[in-house]
PDB file of N, CA and C in Angstrom:
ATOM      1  N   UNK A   1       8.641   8.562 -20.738  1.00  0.00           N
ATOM      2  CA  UNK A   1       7.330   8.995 -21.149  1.00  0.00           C
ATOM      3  C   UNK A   1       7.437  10.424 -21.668  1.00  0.00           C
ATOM      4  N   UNK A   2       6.572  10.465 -22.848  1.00  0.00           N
ATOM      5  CA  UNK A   2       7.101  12.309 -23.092  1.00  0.00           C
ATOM      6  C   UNK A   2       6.015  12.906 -22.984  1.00  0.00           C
ATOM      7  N   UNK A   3       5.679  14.322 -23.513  1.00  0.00           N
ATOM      8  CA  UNK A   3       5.155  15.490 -22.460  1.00  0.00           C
ATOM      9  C   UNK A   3       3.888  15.432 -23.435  1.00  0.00           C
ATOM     10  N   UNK A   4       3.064  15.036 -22.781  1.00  0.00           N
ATOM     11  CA  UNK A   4       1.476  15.560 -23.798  1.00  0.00           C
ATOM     12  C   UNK A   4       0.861  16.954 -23.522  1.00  0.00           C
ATOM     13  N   UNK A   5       0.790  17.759 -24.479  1.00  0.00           N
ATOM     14  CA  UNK A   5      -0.162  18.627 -24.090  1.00  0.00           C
ATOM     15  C   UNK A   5      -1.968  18.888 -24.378  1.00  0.00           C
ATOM     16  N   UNK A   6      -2.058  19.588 -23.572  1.00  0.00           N
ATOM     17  CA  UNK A   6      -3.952  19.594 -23.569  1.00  0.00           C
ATOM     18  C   UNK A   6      -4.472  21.039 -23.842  1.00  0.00           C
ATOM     19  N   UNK A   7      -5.684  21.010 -24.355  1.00  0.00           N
ATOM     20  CA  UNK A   7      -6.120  22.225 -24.433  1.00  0.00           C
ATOM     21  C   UNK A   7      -7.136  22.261 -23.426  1.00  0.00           C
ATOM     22  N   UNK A   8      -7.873  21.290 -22.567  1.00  0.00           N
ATOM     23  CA  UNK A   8      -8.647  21.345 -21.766  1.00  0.00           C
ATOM     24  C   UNK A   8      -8.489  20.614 -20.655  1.00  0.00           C
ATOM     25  N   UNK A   9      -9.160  20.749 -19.384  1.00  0.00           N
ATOM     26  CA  UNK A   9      -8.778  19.430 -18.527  1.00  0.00           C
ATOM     27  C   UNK A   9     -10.246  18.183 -18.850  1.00  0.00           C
ATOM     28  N   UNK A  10     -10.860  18.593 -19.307  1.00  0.00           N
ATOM     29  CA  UNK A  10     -11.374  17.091 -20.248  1.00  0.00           C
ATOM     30  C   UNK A  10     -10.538  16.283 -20.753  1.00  0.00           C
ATOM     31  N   UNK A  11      -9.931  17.053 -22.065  1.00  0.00           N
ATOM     32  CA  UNK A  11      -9.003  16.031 -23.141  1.00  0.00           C
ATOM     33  C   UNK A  11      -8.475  15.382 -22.049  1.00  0.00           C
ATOM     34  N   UNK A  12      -7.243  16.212 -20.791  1.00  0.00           N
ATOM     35  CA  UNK A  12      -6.745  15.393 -20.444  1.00  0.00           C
ATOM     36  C   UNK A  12      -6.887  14.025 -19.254  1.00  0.00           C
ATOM     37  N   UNK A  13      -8.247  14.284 -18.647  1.00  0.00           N
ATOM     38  CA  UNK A  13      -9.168  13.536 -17.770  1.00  0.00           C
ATOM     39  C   UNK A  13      -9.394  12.336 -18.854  1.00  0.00           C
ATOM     40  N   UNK A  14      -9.705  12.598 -20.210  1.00  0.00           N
ATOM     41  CA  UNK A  14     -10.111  11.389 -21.061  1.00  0.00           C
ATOM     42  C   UNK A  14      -8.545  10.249 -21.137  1.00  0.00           C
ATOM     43  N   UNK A  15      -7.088  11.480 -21.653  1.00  0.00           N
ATOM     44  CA  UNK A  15      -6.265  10.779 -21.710  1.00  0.00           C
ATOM     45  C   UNK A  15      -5.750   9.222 -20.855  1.00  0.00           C
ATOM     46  N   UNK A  16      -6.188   9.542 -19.767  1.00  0.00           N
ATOM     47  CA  UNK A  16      -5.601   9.029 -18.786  1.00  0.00           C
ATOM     48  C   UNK A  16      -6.738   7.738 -18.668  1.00  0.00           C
ATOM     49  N   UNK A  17      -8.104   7.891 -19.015  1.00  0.00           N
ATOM     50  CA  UNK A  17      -8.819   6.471 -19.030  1.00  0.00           C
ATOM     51  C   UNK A  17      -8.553   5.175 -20.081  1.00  0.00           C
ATOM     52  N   UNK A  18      -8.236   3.812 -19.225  1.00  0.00           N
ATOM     53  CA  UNK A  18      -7.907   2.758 -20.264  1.00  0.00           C
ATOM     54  C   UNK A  18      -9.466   1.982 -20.054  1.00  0.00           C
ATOM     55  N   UNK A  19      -9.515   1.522 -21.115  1.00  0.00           N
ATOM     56  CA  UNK A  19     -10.303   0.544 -21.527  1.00  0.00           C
ATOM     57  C   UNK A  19     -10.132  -1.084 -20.568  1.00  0.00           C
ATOM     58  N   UNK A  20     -11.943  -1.023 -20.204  1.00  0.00           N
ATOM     59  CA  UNK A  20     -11.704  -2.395 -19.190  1.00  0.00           C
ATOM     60  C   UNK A  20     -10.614  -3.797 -20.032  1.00  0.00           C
ATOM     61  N   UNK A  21     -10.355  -4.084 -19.191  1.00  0.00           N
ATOM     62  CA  UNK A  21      -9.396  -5.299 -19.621  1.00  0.00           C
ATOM     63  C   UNK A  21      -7.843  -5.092 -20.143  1.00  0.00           C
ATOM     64  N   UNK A  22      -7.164  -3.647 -20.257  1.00  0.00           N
ATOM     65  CA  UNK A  22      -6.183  -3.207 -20.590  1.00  0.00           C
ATOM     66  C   UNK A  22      -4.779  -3.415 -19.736  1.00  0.00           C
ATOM     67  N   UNK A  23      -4.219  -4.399 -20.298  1.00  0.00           N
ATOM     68  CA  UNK A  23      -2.773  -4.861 -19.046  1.00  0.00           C
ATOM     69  C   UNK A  23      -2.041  -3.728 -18.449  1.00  0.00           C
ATOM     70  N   UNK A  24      -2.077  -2.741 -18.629  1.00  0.00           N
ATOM     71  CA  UNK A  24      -1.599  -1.075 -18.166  1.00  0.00           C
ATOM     72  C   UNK A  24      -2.520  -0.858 -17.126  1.00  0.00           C
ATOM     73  N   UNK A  25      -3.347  -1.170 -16.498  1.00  0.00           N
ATOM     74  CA  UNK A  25      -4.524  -1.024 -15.427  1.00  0.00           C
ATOM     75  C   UNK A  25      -3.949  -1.713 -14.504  1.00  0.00           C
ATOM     76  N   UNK A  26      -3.165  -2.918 -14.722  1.00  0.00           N
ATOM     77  CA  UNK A  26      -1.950  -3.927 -13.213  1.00  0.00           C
ATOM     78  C   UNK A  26      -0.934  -3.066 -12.970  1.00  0.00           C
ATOM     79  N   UNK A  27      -0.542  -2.406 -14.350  1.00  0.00           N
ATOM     80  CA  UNK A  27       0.636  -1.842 -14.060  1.00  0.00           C
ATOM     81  C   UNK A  27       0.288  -0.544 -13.429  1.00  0.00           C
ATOM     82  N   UNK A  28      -0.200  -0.128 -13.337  1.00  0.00           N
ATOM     83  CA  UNK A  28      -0.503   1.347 -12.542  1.00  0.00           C
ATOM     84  C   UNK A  28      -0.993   1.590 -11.702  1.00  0.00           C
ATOM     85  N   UNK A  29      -1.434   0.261 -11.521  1.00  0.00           N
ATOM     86  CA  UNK A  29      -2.185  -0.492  -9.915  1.00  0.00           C
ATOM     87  C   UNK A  29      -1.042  -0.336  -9.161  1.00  0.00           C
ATOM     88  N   UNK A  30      -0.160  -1.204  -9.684  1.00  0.00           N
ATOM     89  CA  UNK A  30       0.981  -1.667  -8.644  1.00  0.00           C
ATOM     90  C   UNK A  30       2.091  -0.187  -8.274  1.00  0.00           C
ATOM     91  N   UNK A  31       2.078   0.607  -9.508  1.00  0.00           N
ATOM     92  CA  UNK A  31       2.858   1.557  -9.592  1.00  0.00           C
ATOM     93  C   UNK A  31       2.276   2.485  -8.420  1.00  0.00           C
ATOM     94  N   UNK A  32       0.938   2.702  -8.709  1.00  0.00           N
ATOM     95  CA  UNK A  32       0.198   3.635  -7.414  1.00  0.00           C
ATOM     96  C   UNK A  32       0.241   2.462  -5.790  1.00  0.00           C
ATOM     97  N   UNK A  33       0.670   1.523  -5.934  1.00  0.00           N
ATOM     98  CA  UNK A  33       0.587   0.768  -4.528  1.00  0.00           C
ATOM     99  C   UNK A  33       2.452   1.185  -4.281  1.00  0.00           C
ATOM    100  N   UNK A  34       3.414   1.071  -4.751  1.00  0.00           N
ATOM    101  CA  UNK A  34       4.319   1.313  -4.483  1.00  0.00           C
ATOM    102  C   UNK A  34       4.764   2.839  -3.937  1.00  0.00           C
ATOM    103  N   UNK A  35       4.075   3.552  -4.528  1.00  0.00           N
ATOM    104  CA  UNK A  35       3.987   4.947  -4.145  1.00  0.00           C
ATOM    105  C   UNK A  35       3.501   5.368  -3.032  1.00  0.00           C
ATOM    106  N   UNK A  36       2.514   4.509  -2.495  1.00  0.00           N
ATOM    107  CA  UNK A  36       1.815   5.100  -1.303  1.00  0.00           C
ATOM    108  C   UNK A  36       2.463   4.197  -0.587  1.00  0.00           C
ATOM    109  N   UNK A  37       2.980   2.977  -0.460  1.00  0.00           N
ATOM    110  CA  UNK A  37       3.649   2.961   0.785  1.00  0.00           C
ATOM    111  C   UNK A  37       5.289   3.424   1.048  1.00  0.00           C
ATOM    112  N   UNK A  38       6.319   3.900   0.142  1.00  0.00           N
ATOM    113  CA  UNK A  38       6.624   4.639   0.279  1.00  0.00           C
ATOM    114  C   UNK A  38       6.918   6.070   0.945  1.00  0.00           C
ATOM    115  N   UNK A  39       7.719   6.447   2.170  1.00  0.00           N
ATOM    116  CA  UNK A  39       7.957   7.630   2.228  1.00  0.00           C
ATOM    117  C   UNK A  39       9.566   8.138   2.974  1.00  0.00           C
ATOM    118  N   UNK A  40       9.621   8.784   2.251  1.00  0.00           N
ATOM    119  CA  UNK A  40      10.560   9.709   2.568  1.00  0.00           C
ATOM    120  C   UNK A  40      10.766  10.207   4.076  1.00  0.00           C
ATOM    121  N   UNK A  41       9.719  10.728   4.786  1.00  0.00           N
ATOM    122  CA  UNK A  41      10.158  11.010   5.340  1.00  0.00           C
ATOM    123  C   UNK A  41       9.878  10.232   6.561  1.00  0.00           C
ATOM    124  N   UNK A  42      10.545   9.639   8.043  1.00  0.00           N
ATOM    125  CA  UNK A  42       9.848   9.022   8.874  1.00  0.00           C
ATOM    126  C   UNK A  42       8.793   9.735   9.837  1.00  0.00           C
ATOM    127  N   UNK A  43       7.536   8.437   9.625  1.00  0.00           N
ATOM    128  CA  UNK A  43       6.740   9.346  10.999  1.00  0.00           C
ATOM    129  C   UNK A  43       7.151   9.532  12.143  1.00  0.00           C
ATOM    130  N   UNK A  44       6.729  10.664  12.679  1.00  0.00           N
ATOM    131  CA  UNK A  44       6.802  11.164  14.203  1.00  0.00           C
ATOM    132  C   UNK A  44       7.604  12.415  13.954  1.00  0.00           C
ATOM    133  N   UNK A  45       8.337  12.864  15.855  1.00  0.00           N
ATOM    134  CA  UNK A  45       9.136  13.761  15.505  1.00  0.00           C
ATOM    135  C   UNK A  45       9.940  13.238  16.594  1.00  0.00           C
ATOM    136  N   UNK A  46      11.083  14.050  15.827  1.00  0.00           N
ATOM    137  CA  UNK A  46      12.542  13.527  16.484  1.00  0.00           C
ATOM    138  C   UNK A  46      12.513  14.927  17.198  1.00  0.00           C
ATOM    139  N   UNK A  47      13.553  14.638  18.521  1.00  0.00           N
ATOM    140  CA  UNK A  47      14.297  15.807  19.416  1.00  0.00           C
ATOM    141  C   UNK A  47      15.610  15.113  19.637  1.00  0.00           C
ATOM    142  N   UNK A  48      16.457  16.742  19.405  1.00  0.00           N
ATOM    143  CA  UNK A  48      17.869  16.487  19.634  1.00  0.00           C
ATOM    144  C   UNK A  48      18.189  17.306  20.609  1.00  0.00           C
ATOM    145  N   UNK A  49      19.258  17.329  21.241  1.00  0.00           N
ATOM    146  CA  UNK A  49      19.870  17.944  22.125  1.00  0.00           C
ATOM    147  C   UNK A  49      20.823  19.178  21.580  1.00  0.00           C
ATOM    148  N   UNK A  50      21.051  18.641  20.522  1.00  0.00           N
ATOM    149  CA  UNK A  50      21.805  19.779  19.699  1.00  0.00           C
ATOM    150  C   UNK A  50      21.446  19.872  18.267  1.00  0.00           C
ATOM    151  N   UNK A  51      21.686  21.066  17.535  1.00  0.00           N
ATOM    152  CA  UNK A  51      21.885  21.150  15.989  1.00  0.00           C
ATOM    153  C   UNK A  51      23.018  20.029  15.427  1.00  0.00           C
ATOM    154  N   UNK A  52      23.758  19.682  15.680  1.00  0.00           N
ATOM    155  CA  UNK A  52      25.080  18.933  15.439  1.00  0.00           C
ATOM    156  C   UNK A  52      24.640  17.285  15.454  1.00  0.00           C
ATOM    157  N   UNK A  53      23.832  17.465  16.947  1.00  0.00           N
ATOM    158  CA  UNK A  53      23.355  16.081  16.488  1.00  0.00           C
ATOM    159  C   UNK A  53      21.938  15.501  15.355  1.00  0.00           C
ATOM    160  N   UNK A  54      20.996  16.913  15.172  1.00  0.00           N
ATOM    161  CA  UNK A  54      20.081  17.236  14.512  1.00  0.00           C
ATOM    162  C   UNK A  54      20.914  16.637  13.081  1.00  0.00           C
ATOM    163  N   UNK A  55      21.670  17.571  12.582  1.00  0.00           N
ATOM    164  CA  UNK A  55      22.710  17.418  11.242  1.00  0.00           C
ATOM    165  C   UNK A  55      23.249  16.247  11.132  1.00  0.00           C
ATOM    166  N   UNK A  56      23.334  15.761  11.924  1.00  0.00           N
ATOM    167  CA  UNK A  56      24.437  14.066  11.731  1.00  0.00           C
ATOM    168  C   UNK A  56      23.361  12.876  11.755  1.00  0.00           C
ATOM    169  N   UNK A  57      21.841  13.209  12.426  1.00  0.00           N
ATOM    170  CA  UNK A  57      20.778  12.334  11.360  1.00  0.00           C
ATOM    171  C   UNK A  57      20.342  12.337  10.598  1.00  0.00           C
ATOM    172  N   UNK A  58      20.092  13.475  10.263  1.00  0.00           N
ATOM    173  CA  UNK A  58      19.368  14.124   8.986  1.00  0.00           C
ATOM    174  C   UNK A  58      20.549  13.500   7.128  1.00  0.00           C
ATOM    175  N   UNK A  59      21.627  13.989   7.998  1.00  0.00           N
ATOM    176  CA  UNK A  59      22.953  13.241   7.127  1.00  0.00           C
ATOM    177  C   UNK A  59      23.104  11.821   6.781  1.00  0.00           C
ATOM    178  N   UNK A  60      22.435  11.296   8.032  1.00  0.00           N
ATOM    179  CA  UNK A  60      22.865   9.350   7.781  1.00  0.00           C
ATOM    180  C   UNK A  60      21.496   9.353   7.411  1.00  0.00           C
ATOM    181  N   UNK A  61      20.627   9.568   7.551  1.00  0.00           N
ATOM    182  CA  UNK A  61      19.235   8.667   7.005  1.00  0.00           C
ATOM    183  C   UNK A  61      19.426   8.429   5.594  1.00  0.00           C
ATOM    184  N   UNK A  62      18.285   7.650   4.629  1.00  0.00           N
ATOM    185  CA  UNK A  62      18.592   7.189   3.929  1.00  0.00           C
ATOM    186  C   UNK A  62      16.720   7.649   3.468  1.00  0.00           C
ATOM    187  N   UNK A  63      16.821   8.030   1.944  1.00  0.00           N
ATOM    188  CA  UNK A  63      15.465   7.825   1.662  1.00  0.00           C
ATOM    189  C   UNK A  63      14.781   9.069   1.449  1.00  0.00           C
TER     190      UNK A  63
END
């Protein structure tokens, strides 16, 4: 996708509206559903006993 620029945050509030019935409205559905369940980081909080062991999860996780 390349870089649009705006001179207002109108123009670019308008950019971003599609027209009812537009097949790009599933796709950005699904794109914003994939995103929010998504995350990086896991909930809660972890305790370690050491920095060493702190570093050697932080190292294997994934994501």
């Amino acid at each position: 996708m390349g870089v649009r620029k705006f001179r207002t945050f109108e123009e670019a509030r308008r950019d971003l509206w599609l027209p009812d019935g537009d097949p790009a409205i599933l796709v950005r559905m699904k794109r914003l559903a994939e995103l929010a369940t998504k995350r990086s980081v896991p909930r809660g909080i972890r305790r370690f006993r050491t920095i060493e062991e702190a570093k050697a999860w932080k190292a294997g996780r994934t994501g």
